[in-house]
N, C-alpha and C. Protein backbone atom coordinates (compact mmCIF):
# COMPACT_ATOMS: atom_id res chain seq x y z
N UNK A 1 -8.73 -15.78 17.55
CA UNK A 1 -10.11 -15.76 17.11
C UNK A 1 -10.61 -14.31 17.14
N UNK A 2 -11.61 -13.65 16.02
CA UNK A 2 -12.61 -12.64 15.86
C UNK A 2 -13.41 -12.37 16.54
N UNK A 3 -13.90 -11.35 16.68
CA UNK A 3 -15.07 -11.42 17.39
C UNK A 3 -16.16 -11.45 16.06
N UNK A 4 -17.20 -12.38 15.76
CA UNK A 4 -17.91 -12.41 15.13
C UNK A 4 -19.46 -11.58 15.04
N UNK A 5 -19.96 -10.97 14.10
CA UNK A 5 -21.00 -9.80 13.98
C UNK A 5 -21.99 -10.35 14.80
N UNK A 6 -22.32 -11.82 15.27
CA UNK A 6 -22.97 -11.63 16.29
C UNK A 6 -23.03 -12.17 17.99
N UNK A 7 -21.73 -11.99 17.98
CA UNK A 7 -20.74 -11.86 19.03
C UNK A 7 -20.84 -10.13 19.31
N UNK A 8 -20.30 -9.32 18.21
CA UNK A 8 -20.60 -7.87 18.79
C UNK A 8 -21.78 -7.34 19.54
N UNK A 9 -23.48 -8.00 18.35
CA UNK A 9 -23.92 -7.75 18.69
C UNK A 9 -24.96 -7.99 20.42
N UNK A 10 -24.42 -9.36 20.66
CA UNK A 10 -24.34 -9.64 21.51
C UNK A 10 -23.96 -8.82 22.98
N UNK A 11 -22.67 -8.78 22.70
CA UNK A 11 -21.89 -7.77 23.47
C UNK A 11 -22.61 -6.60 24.05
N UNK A 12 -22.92 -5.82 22.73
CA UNK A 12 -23.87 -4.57 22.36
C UNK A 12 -25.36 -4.34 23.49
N UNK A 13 -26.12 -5.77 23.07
CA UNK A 13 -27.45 -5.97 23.86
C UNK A 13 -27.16 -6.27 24.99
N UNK A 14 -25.78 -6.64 25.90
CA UNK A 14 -25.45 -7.04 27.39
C UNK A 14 -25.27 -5.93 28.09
N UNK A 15 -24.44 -4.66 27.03
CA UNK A 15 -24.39 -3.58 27.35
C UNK A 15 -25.19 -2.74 27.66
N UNK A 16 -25.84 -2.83 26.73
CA UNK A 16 -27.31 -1.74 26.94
C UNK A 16 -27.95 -2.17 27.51
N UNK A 17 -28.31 -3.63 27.99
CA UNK A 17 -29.48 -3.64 29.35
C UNK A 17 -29.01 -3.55 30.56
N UNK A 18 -27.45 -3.72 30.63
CA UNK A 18 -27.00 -2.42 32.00
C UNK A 18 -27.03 -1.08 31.56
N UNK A 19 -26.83 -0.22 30.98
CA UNK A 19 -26.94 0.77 30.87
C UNK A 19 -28.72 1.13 31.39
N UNK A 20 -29.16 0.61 30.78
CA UNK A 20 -30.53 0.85 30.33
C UNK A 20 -31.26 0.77 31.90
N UNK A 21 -30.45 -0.73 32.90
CA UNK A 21 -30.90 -0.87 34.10
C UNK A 21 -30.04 0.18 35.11
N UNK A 22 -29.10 0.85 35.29
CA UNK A 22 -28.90 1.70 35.67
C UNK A 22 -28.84 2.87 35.32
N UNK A 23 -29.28 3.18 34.67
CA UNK A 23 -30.53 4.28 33.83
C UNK A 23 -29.35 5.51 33.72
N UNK A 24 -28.53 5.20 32.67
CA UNK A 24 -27.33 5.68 31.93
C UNK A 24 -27.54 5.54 30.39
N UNK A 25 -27.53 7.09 29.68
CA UNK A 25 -27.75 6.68 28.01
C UNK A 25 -25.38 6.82 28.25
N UNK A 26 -25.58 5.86 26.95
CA UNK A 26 -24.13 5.91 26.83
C UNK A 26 -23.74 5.57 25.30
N UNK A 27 -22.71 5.63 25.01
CA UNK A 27 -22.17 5.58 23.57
C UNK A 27 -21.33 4.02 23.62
N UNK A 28 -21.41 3.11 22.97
CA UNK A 28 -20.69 2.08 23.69
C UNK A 28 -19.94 1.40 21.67
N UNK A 29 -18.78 1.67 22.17
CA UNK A 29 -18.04 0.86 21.00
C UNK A 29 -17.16 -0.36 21.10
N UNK A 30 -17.71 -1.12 20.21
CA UNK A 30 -16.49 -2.21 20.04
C UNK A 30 -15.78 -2.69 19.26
N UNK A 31 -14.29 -2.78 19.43
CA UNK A 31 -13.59 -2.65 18.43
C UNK A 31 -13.04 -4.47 18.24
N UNK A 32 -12.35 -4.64 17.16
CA UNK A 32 -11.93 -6.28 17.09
C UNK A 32 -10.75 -6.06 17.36
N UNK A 33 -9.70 -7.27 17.65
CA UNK A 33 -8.43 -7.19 18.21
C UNK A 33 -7.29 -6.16 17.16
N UNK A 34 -7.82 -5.83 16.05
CA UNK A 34 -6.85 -5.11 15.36
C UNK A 34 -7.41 -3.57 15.72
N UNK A 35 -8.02 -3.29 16.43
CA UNK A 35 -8.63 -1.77 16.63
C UNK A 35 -9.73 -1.44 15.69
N UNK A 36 -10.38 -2.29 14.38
CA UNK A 36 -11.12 -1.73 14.29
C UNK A 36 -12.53 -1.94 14.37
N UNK A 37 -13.39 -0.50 14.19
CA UNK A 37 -14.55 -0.85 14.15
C UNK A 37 -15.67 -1.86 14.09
N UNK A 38 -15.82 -2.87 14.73
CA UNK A 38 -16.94 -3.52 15.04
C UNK A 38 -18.58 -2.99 15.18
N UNK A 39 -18.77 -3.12 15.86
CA UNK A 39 -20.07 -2.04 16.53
C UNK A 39 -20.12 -1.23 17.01
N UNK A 40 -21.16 -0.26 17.34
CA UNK A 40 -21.14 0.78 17.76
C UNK A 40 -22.77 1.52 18.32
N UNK A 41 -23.24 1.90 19.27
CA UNK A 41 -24.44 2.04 19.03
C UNK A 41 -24.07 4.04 20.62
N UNK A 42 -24.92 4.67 19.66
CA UNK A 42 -25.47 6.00 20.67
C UNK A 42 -26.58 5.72 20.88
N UNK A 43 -26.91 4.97 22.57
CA UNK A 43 -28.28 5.47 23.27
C UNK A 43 -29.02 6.74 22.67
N UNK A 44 -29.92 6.65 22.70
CA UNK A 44 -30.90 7.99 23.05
C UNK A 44 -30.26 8.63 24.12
N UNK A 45 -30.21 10.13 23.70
CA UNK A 45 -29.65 11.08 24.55
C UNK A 45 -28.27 10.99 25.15
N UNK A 46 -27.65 10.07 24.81
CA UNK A 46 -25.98 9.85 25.37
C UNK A 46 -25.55 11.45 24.78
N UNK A 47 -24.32 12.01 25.27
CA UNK A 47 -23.47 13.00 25.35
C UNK A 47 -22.59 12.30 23.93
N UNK A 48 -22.73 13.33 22.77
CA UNK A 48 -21.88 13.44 22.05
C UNK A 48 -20.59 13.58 22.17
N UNK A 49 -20.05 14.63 22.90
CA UNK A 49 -18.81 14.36 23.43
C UNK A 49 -17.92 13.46 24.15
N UNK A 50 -18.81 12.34 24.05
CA UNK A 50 -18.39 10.85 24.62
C UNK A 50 -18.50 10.12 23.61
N UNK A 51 -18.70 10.47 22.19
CA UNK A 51 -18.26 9.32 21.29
C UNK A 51 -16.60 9.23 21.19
N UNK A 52 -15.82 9.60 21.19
CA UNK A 52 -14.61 10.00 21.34
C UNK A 52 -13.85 9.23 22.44
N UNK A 53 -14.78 9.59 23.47
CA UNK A 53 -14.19 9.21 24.31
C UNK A 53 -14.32 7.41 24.86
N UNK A 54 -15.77 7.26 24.55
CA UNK A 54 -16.05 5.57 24.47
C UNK A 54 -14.84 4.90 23.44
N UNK A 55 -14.30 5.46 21.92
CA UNK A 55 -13.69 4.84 21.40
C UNK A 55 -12.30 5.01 21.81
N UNK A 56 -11.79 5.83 22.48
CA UNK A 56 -10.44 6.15 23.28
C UNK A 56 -10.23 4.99 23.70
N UNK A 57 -11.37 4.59 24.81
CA UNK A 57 -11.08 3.52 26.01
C UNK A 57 -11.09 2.23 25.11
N UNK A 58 -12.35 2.07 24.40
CA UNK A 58 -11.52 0.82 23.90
C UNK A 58 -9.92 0.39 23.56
N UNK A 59 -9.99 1.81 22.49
CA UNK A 59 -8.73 1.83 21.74
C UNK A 59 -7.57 1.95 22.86
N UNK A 60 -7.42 2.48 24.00
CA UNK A 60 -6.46 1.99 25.06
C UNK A 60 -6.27 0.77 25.25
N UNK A 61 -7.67 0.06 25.78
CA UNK A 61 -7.78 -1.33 26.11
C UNK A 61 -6.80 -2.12 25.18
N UNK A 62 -7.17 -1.87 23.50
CA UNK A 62 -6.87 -2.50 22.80
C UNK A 62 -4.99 -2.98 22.23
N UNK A 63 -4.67 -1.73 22.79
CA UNK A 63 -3.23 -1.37 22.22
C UNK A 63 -2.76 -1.87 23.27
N UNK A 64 -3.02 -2.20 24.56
CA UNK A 64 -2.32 -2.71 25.46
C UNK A 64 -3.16 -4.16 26.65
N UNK A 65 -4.20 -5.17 25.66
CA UNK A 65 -4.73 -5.82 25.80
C UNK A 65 -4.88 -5.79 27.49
N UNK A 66 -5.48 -4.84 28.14
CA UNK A 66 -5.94 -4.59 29.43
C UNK A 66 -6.63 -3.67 29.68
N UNK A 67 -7.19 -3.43 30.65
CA UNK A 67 -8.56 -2.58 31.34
C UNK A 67 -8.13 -1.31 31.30
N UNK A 68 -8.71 -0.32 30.13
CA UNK A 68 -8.09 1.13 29.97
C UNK A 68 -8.07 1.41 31.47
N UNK A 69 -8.58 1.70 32.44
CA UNK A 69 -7.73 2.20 33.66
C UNK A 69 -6.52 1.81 33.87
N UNK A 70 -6.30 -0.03 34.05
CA UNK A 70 -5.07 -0.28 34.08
C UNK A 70 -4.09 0.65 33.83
N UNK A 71 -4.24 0.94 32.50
CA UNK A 71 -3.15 1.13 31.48
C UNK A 71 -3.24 3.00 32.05
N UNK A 72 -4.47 3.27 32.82
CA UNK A 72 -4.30 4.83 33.34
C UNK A 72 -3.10 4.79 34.67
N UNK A 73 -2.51 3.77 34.96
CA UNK A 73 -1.70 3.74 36.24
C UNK A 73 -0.27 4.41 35.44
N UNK A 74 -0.09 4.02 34.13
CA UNK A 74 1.55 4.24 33.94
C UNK A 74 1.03 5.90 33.40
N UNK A 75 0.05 6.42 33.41
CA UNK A 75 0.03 7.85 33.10
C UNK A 75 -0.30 8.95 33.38
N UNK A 76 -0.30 8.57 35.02
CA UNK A 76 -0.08 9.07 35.95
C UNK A 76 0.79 9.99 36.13
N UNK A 77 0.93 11.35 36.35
CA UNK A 77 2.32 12.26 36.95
C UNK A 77 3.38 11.73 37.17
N UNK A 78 3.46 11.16 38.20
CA UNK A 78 4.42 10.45 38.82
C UNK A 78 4.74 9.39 38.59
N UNK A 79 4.83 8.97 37.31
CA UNK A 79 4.75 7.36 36.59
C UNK A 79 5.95 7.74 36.21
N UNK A 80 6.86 7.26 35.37
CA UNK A 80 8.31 7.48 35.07
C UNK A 80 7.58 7.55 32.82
N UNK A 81 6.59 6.87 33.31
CA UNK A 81 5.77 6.45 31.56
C UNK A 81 4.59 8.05 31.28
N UNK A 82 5.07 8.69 31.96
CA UNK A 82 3.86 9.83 32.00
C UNK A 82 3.88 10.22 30.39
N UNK A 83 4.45 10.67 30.03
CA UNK A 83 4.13 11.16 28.44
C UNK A 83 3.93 10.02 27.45
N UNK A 84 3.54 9.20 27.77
CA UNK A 84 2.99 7.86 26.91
C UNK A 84 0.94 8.37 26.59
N UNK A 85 1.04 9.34 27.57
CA UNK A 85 -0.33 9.30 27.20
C UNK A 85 -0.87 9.94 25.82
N UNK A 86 0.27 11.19 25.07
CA UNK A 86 0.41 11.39 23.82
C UNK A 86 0.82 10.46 23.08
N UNK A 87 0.95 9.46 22.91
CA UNK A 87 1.08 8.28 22.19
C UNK A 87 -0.29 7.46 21.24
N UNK A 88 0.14 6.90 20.08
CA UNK A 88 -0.72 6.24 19.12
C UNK A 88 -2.14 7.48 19.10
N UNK A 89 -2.21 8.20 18.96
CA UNK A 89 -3.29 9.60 19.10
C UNK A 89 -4.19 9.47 19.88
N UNK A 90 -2.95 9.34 21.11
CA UNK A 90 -4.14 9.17 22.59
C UNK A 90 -5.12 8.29 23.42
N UNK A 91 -4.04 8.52 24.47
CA UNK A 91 -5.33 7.22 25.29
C UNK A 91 -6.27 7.89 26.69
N UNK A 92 -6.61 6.77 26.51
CA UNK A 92 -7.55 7.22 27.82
C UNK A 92 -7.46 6.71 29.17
N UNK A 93 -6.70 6.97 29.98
CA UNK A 93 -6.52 5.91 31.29
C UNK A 93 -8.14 6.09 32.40
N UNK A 94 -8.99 5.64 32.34
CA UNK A 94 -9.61 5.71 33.15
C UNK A 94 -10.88 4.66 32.72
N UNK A 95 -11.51 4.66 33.75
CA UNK A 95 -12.63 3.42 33.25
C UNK A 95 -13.60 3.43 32.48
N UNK A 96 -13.91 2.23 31.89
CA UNK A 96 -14.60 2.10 30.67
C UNK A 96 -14.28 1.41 29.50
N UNK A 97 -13.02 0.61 29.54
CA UNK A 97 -12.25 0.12 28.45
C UNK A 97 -12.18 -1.02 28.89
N UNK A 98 -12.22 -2.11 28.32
CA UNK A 98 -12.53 -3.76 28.90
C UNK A 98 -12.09 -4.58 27.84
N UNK A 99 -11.46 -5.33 27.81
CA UNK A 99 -11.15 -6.52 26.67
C UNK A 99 -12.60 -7.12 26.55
N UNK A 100 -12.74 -7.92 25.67
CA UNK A 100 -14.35 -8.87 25.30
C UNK A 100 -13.12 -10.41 25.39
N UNK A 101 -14.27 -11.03 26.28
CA UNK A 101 -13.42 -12.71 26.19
C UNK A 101 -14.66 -13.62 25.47
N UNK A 102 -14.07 -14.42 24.82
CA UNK A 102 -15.15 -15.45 24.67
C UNK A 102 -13.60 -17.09 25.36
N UNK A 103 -14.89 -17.80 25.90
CA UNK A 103 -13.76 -18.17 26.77
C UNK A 103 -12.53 -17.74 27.64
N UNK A 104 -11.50 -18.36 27.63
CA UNK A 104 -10.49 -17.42 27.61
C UNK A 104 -9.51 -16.65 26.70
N UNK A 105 -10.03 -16.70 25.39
CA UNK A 105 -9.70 -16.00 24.35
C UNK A 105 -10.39 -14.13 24.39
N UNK A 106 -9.20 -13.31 24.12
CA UNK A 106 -9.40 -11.83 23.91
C UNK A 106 -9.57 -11.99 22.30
N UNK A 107 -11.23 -11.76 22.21
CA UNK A 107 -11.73 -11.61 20.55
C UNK A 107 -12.08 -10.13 20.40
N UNK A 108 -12.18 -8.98 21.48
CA UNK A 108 -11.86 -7.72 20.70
C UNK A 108 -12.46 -7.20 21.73
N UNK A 109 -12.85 -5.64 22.01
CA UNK A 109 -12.56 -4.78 23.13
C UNK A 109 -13.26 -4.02 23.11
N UNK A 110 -14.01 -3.62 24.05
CA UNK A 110 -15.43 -2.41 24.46
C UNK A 110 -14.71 -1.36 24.91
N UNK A 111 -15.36 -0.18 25.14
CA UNK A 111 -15.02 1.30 25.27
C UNK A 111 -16.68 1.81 25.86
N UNK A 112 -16.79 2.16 26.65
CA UNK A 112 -18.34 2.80 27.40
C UNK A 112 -17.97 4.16 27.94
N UNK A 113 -18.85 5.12 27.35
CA UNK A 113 -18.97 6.48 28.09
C UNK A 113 -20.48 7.04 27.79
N UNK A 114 -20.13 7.65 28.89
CA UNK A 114 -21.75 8.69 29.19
C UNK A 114 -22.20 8.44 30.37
N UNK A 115 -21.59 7.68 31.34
CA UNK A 115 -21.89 7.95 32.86
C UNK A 115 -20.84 8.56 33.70
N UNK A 116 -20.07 7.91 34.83
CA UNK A 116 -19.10 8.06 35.95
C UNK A 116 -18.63 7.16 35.14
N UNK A 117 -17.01 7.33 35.67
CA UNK A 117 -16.19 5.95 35.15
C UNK A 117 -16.69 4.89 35.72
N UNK A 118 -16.98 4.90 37.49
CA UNK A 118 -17.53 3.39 37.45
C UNK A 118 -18.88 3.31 37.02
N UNK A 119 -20.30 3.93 36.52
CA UNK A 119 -20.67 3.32 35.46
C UNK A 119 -20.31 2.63 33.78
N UNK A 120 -19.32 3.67 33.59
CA UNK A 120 -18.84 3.06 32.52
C UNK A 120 -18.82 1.70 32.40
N UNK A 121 -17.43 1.69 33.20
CA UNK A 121 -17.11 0.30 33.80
C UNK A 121 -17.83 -0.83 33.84
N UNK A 122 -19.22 -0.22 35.23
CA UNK A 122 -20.01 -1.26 34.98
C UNK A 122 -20.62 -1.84 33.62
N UNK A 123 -20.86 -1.30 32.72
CA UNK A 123 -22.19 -1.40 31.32
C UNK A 123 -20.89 -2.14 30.37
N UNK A 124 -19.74 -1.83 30.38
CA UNK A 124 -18.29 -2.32 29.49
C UNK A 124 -18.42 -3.91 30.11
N UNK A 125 -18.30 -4.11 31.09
CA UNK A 125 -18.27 -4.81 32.23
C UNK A 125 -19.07 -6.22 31.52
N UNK A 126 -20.70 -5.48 31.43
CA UNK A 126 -21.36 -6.40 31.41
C UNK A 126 -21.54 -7.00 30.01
N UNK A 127 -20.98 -6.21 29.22
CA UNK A 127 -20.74 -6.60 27.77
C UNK A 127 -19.48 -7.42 27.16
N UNK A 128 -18.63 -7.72 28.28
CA UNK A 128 -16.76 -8.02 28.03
C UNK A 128 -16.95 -9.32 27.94
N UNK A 129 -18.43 -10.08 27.86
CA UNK A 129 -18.48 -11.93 28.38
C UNK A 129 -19.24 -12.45 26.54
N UNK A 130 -18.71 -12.76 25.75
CA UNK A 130 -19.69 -13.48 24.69
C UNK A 130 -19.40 -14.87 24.57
């Protein structure tokens, strides 16, 4: 199953009223299970240099249907998988990348930046449920 346009947007408005309640502007993208573009919204005042990086984490999440940190464990130094992180034009191991479930179905995948990773996290977090 899709994630449907108002399923994203959904997603979108769960996101931003954590963001909004822990008083974080952020860039928050979501992509559908094939990586692409779904939604997308820049807070007021979010860091440009985190559009990039919000769509990284999804796009981690996405290529390896798990929690872009997860997927930051094998790319690690000392991982035996360390140069995987130049792979598919880059991932992002760190938090902020979340699958979206509706039920227990993965219908497509958030990416949050413009706070700490665990804000990220959190605002991805609260958007991963439609």
């Amino acid at each position: 199953m899709e994630i449907s346009t108002s399923q994203a947007f959904d997603a979108l408005r769960k996101a931003i009223a954590k963001a909004e309640e822990i008083k974080v502007s952020a860039n928050i993208f979501i992509l559908d299970t094939a990586g692409h573009q779904k939604a997308f919204i820049r807070m007021d005042d979010a860091y440009l240099g985190s559009i990039d990086i919000a769509h990284g984490k999804a796009k981690t999440a996405m290529l390896f249907r798990m929690p872009s940190h997860e997927v930051g464990e094998f790319l690690k130094p000392e991982a035996g998988t360390y140069g995987i992180v130049q792979t598919s034009g880059g991932l992002v191991g760190f938090k902020g990348g979340v699958p979206v479930k509706s039920g227990d179905s993965i219908v497509a995948y958030i990416g949050v930046s413009g706070g700490s990773p665990d804000q990220d996290f959190e605002i991805a977090t609260a958007g991963s449920k439609v």
